[in-house]
Structures are given as C-alpha cells and as structure tokens.
C-alpha atoms as a PDB file:
ATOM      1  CA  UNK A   1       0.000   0.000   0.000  1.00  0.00           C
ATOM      2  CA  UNK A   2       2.718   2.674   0.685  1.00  0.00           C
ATOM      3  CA  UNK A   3       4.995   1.466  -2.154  1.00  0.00           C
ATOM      4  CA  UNK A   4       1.576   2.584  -4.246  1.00  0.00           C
ATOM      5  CA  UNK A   5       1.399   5.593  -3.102  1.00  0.00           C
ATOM      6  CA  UNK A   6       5.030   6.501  -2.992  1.00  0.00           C
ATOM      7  CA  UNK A   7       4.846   5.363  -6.653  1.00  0.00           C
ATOM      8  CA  UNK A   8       1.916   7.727  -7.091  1.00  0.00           C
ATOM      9  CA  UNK A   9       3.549  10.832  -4.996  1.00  0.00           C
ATOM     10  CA  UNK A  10       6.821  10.674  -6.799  1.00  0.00           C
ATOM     11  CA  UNK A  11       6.367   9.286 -10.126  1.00  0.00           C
ATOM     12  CA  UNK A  12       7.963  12.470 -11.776  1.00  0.00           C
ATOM     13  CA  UNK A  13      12.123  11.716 -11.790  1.00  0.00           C
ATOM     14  CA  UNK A  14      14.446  14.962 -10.361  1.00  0.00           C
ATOM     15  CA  UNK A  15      16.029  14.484 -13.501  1.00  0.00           C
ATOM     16  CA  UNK A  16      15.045  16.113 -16.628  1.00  0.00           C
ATOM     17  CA  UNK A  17      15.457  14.709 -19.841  1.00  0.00           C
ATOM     18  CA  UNK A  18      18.976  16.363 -20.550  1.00  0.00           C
ATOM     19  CA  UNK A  19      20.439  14.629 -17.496  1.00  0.00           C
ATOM     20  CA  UNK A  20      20.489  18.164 -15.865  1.00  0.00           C
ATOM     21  CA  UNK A  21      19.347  18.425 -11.720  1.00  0.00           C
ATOM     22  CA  UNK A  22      16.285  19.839 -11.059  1.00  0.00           C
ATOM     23  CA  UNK A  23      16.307  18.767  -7.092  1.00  0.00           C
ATOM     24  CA  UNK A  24      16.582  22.654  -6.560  1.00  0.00           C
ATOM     25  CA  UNK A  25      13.460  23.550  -8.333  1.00  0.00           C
ATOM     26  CA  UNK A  26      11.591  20.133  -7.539  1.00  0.00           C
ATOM     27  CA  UNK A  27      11.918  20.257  -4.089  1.00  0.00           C
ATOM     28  CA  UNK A  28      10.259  24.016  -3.996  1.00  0.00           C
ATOM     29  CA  UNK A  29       7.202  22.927  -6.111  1.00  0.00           C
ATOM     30  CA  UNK A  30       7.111  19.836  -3.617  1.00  0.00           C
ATOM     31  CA  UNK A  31       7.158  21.774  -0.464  1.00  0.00           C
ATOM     32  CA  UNK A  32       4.232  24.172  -2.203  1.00  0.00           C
ATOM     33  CA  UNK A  33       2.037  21.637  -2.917  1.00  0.00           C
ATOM     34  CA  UNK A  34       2.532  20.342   0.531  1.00  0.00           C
ATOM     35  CA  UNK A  35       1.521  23.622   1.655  1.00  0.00           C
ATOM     36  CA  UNK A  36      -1.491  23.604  -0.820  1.00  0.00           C
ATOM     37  CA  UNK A  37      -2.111  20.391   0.443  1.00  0.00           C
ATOM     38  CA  UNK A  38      -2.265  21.686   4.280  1.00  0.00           C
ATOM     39  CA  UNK A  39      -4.822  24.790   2.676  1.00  0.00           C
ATOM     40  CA  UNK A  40      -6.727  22.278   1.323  1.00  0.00           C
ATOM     41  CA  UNK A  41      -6.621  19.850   4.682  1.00  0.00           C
ATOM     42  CA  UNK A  42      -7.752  22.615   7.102  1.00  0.00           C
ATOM     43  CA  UNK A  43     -10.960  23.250   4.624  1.00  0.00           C
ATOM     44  CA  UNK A  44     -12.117  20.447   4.813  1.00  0.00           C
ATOM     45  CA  UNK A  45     -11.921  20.479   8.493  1.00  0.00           C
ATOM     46  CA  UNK A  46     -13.433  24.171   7.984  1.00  0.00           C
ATOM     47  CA  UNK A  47     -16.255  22.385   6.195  1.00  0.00           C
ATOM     48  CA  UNK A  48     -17.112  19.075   8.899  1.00  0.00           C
ATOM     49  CA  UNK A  49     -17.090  22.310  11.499  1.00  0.00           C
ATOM     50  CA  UNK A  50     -19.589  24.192   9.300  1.00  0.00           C
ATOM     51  CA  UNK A  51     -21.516  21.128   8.930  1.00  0.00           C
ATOM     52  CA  UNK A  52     -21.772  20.260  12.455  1.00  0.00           C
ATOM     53  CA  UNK A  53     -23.067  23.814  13.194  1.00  0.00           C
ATOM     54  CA  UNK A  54     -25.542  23.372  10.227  1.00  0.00           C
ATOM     55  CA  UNK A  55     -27.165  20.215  11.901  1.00  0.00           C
ATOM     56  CA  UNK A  56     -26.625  21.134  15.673  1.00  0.00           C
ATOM     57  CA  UNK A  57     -28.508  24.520  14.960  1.00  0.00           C
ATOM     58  CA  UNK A  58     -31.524  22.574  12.470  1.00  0.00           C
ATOM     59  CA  UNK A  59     -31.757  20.169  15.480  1.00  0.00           C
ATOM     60  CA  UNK A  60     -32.058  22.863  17.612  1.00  0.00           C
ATOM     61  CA  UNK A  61     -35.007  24.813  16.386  1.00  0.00           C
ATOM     62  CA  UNK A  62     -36.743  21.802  15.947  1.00  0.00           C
ATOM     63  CA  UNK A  63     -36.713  20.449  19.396  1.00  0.00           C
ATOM     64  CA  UNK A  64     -37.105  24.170  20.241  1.00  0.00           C
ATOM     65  CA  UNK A  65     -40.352  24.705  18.020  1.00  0.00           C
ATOM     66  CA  UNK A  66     -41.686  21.482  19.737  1.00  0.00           C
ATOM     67  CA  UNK A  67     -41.183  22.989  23.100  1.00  0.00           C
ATOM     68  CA  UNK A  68     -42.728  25.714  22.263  1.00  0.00           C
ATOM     69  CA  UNK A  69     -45.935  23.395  20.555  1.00  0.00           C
ATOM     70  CA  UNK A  70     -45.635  21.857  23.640  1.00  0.00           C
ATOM     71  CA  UNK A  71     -46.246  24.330  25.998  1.00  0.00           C
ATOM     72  CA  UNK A  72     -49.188  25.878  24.010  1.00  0.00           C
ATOM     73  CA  UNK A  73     -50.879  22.956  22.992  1.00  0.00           C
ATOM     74  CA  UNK A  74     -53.710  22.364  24.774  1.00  0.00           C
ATOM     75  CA  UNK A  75     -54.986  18.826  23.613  1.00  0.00           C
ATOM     76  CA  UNK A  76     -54.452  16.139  26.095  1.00  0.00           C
ATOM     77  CA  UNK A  77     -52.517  13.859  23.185  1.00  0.00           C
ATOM     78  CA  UNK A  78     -50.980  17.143  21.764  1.00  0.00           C
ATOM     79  CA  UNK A  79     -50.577  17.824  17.801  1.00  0.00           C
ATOM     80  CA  UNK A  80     -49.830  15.727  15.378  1.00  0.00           C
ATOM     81  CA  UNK A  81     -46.651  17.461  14.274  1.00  0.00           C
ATOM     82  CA  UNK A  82     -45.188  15.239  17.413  1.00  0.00           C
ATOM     83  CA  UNK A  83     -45.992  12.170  15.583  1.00  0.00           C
ATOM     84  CA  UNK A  84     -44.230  13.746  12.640  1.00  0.00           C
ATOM     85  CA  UNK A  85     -41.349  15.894  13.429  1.00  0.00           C
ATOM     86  CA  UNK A  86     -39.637  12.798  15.152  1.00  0.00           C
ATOM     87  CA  UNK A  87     -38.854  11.225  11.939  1.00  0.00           C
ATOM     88  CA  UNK A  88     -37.721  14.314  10.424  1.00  0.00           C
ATOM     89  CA  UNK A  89     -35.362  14.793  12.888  1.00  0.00           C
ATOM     90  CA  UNK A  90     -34.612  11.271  13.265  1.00  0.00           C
ATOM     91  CA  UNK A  91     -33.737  11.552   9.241  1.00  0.00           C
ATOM     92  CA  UNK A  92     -31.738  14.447   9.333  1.00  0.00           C
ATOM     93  CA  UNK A  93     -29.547  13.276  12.313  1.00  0.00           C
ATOM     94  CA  UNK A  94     -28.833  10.035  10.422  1.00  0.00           C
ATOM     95  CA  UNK A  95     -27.696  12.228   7.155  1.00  0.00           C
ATOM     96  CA  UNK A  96     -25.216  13.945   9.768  1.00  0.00           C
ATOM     97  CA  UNK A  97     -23.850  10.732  11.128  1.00  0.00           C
ATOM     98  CA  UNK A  98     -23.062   9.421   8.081  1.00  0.00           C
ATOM     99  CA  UNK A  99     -21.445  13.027   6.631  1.00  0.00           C
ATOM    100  CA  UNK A 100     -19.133  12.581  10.157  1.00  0.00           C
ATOM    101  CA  UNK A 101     -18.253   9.286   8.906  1.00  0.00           C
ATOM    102  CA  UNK A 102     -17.390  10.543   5.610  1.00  0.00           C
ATOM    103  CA  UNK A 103     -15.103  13.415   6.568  1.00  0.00           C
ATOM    104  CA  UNK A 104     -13.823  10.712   9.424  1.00  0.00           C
ATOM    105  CA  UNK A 105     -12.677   8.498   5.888  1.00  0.00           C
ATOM    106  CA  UNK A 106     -11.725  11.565   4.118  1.00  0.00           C
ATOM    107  CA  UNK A 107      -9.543  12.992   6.983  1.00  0.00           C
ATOM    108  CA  UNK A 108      -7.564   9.727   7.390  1.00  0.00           C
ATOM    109  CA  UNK A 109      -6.799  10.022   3.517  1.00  0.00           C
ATOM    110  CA  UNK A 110      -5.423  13.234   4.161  1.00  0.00           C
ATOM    111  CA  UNK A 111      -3.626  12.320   6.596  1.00  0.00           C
ATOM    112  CA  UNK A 112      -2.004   9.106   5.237  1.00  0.00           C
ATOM    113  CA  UNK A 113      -1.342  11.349   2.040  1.00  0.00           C
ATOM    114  CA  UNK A 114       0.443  14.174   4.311  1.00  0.00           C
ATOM    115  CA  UNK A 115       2.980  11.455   6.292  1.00  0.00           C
ATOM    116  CA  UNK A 116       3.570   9.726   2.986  1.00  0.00           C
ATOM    117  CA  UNK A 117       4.860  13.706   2.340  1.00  0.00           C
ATOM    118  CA  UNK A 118       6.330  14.295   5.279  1.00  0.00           C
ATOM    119  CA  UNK A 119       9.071  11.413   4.227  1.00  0.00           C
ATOM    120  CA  UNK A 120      10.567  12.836   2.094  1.00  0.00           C
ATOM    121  CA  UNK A 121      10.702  16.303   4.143  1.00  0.00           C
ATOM    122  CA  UNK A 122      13.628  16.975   6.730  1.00  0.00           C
ATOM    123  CA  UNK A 123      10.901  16.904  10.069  1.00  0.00           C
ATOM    124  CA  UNK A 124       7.653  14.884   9.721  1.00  0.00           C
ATOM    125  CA  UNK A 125       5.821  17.423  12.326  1.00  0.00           C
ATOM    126  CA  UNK A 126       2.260  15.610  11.661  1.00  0.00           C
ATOM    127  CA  UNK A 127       4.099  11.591  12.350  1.00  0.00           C
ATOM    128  CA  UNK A 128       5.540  12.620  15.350  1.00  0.00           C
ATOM    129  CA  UNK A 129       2.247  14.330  16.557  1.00  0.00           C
ATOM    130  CA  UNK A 130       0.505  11.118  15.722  1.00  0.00           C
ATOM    131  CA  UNK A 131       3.645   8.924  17.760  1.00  0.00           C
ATOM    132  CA  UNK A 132       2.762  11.471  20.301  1.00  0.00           C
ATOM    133  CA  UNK A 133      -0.969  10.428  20.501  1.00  0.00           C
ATOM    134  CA  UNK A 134       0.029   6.271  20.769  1.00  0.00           C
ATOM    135  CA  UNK A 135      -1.633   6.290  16.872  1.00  0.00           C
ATOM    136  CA  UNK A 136      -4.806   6.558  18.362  1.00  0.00           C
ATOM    137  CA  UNK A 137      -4.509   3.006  20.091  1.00  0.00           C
ATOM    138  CA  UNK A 138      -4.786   4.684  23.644  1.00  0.00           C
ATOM    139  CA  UNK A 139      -7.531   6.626  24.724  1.00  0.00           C
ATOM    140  CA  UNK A 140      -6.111   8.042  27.285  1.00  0.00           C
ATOM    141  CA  UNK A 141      -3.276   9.909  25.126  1.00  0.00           C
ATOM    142  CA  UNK A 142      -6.095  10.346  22.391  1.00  0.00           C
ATOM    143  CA  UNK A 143      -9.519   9.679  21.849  1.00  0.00           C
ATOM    144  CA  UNK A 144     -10.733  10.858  18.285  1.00  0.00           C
ATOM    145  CA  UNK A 145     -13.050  13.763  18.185  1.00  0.00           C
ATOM    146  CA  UNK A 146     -14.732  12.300  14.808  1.00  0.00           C
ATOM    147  CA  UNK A 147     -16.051   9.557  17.873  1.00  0.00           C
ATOM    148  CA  UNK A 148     -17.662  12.233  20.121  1.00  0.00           C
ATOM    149  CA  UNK A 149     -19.457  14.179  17.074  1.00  0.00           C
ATOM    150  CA  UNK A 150     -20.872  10.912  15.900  1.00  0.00           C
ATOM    151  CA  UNK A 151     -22.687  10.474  19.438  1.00  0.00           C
ATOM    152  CA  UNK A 152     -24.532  13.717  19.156  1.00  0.00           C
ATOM    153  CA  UNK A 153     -27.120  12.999  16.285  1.00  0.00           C
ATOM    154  CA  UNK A 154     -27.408   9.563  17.986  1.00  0.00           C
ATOM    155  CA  UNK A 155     -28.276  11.500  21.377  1.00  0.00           C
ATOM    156  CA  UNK A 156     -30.627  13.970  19.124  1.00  0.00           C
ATOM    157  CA  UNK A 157     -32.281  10.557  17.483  1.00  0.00           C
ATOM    158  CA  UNK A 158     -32.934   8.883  21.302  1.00  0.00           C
ATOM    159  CA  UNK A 159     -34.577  12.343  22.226  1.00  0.00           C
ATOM    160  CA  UNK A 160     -36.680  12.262  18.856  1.00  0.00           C
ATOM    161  CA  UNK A 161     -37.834   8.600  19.426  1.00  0.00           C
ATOM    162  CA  UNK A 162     -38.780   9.509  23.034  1.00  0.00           C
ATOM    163  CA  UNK A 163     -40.841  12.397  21.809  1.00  0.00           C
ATOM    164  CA  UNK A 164     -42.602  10.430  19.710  1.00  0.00           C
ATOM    165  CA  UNK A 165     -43.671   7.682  22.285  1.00  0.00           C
ATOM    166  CA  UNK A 166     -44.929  10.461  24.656  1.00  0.00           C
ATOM    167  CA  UNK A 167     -47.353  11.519  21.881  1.00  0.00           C
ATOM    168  CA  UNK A 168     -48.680   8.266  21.091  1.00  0.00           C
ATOM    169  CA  UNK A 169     -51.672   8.247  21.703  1.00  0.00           C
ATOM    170  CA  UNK A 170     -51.910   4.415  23.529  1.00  0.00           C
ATOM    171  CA  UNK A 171     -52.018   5.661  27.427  1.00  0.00           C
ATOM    172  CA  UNK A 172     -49.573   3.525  28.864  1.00  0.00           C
ATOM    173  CA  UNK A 173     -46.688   4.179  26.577  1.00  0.00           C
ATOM    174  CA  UNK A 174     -47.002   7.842  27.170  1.00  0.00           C
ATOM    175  CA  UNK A 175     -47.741   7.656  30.769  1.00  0.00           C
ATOM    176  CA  UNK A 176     -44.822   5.675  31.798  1.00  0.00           C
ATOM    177  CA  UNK A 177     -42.533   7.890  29.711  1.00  0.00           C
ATOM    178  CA  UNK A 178     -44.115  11.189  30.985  1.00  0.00           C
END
C-alpha cells in the first residue's frame, strides 16, 4: 500500500530529460504543494465544522419549536406534528452521522497522504504528533473527536424517538414515559 502511493507521490524523476538536476526547483514545487495540500486539509476540516453547526442549529429549532408546541398545545394527546417531526429529525440526524463518517474516511486520507509527504521532508511534524498520541490506540493519550461528534445525532435521534412515544396516543406508553 505505501509502495503505491510513494509510486503515485513521486512518479515524476528529479532528472530532466537532458540529465540536468532539477532537485533545486523540484523540491520548492514539492514543499508548495505540501503547503497547498495543508490549505486544502484545514478546509475540509473548515467544512465538517460548518456542517456540524448546520445540523446542531436545524436540530435545535426543531426540538425548540416542539417545546414551544408543547407548551401551548392544549390537547391532552398534543398535535400531530409530534408524531411527525420525530422522523424528520430522526432523518436528518442520520444524514449527519453518516457526513461525520465521511469526513472521518476523508480525513484519514489526508492524513495518510500528508505522512507519505512528510518522508521525504527533513521533520515529519504531523508523524511525530501522531507517535505522540500512541496512533490513536490509547484513549487516554487520544480519543478521536470524529467519535464524540458521531454520538450527538445519535443522542438527538434517542430524544426524537422519546418524543414520539410520549405523543402516542396508547395511554400507557405515554404515561410511563411522561
């Protein structure tokens, strides 16, 4: 798997085709594109942020709007909006989960593609971090925060299912839940 990507990284030769060296030159337009590649590493972190606020905030209101229905309806089994909203939300906080899991797979890319850099740079800041953290094999030293998002829209989806059973109207469902 490395040899791939090394062949993938580095298929252009330091060499061109009149023998002369070009290490000079290569290694500039090498460390640029590693800082590109940083840019372009930090936006998509920008992005899983941006999404998380997106879905936190929609999650939000809609609990919030319930609380509010909830508080001024005045129907003993409430509206029917409680029998609906639920699977909204419960839909919406599955389409986060998986787009943690995705930037989860697409970070680890990026990162695989940034030490597979880093060798062939004099200091290999982002390895050592990583040697720092045990790889990720100890929680104690690190426990990765792509883990802890993915529990919020599962906390938002329990909430959402046990909205909907207090609405139901069978008694003893909602009673015992009330």
């Amino acid at each position: 798997m490395d040899k791939d990507i090394d062949n993938l990284l580095y298929s252009r030769a330091t060499h061109n085709k009149d023998g002369e060296d070009k290490s000079d030159k290569y290694f500039d337009h090498y460390l640029e594109q590693y800082r590109i590649y940083l840019h372009i590493f930090n936006s998509t972190n920008d992005r899983s942020s941006k999404s998380n606020d997106f879905f936190l905030g929609l999650n939000t209101a809609i609990i919030g709007v319930l609380g509010y229905l909830e508080t001024k309806t005045f129907q003993p089994g409430g509206s029917t909006i409680f029998l609906f909203a639920p699977f909204v939300g419960i839909a919406i906080c599955y389409s986060w989960y998986q787009m943690i899991s995705s930037f989860r797979q697409l970070n680890r890319a990026k990162f695989k593609m940034i030490h597979a850099v880093e060798k062939q740079l004099p200091i290999s800041l982002f390895e050592t971090e990583w040697e720092f953290l045990g790889k990720g094999k100890d929680k104690k030293k690190y426990y990765p925060l792509s883990l802890i998002e993915r529990k919020i829209p599962v906390i938002f989806i329990i909430l959402y299912i046990m909205i909907f059973l207090t609405k139901l109207p069978i008694a003893p469902i909602s009673n015992l839940l009330k």
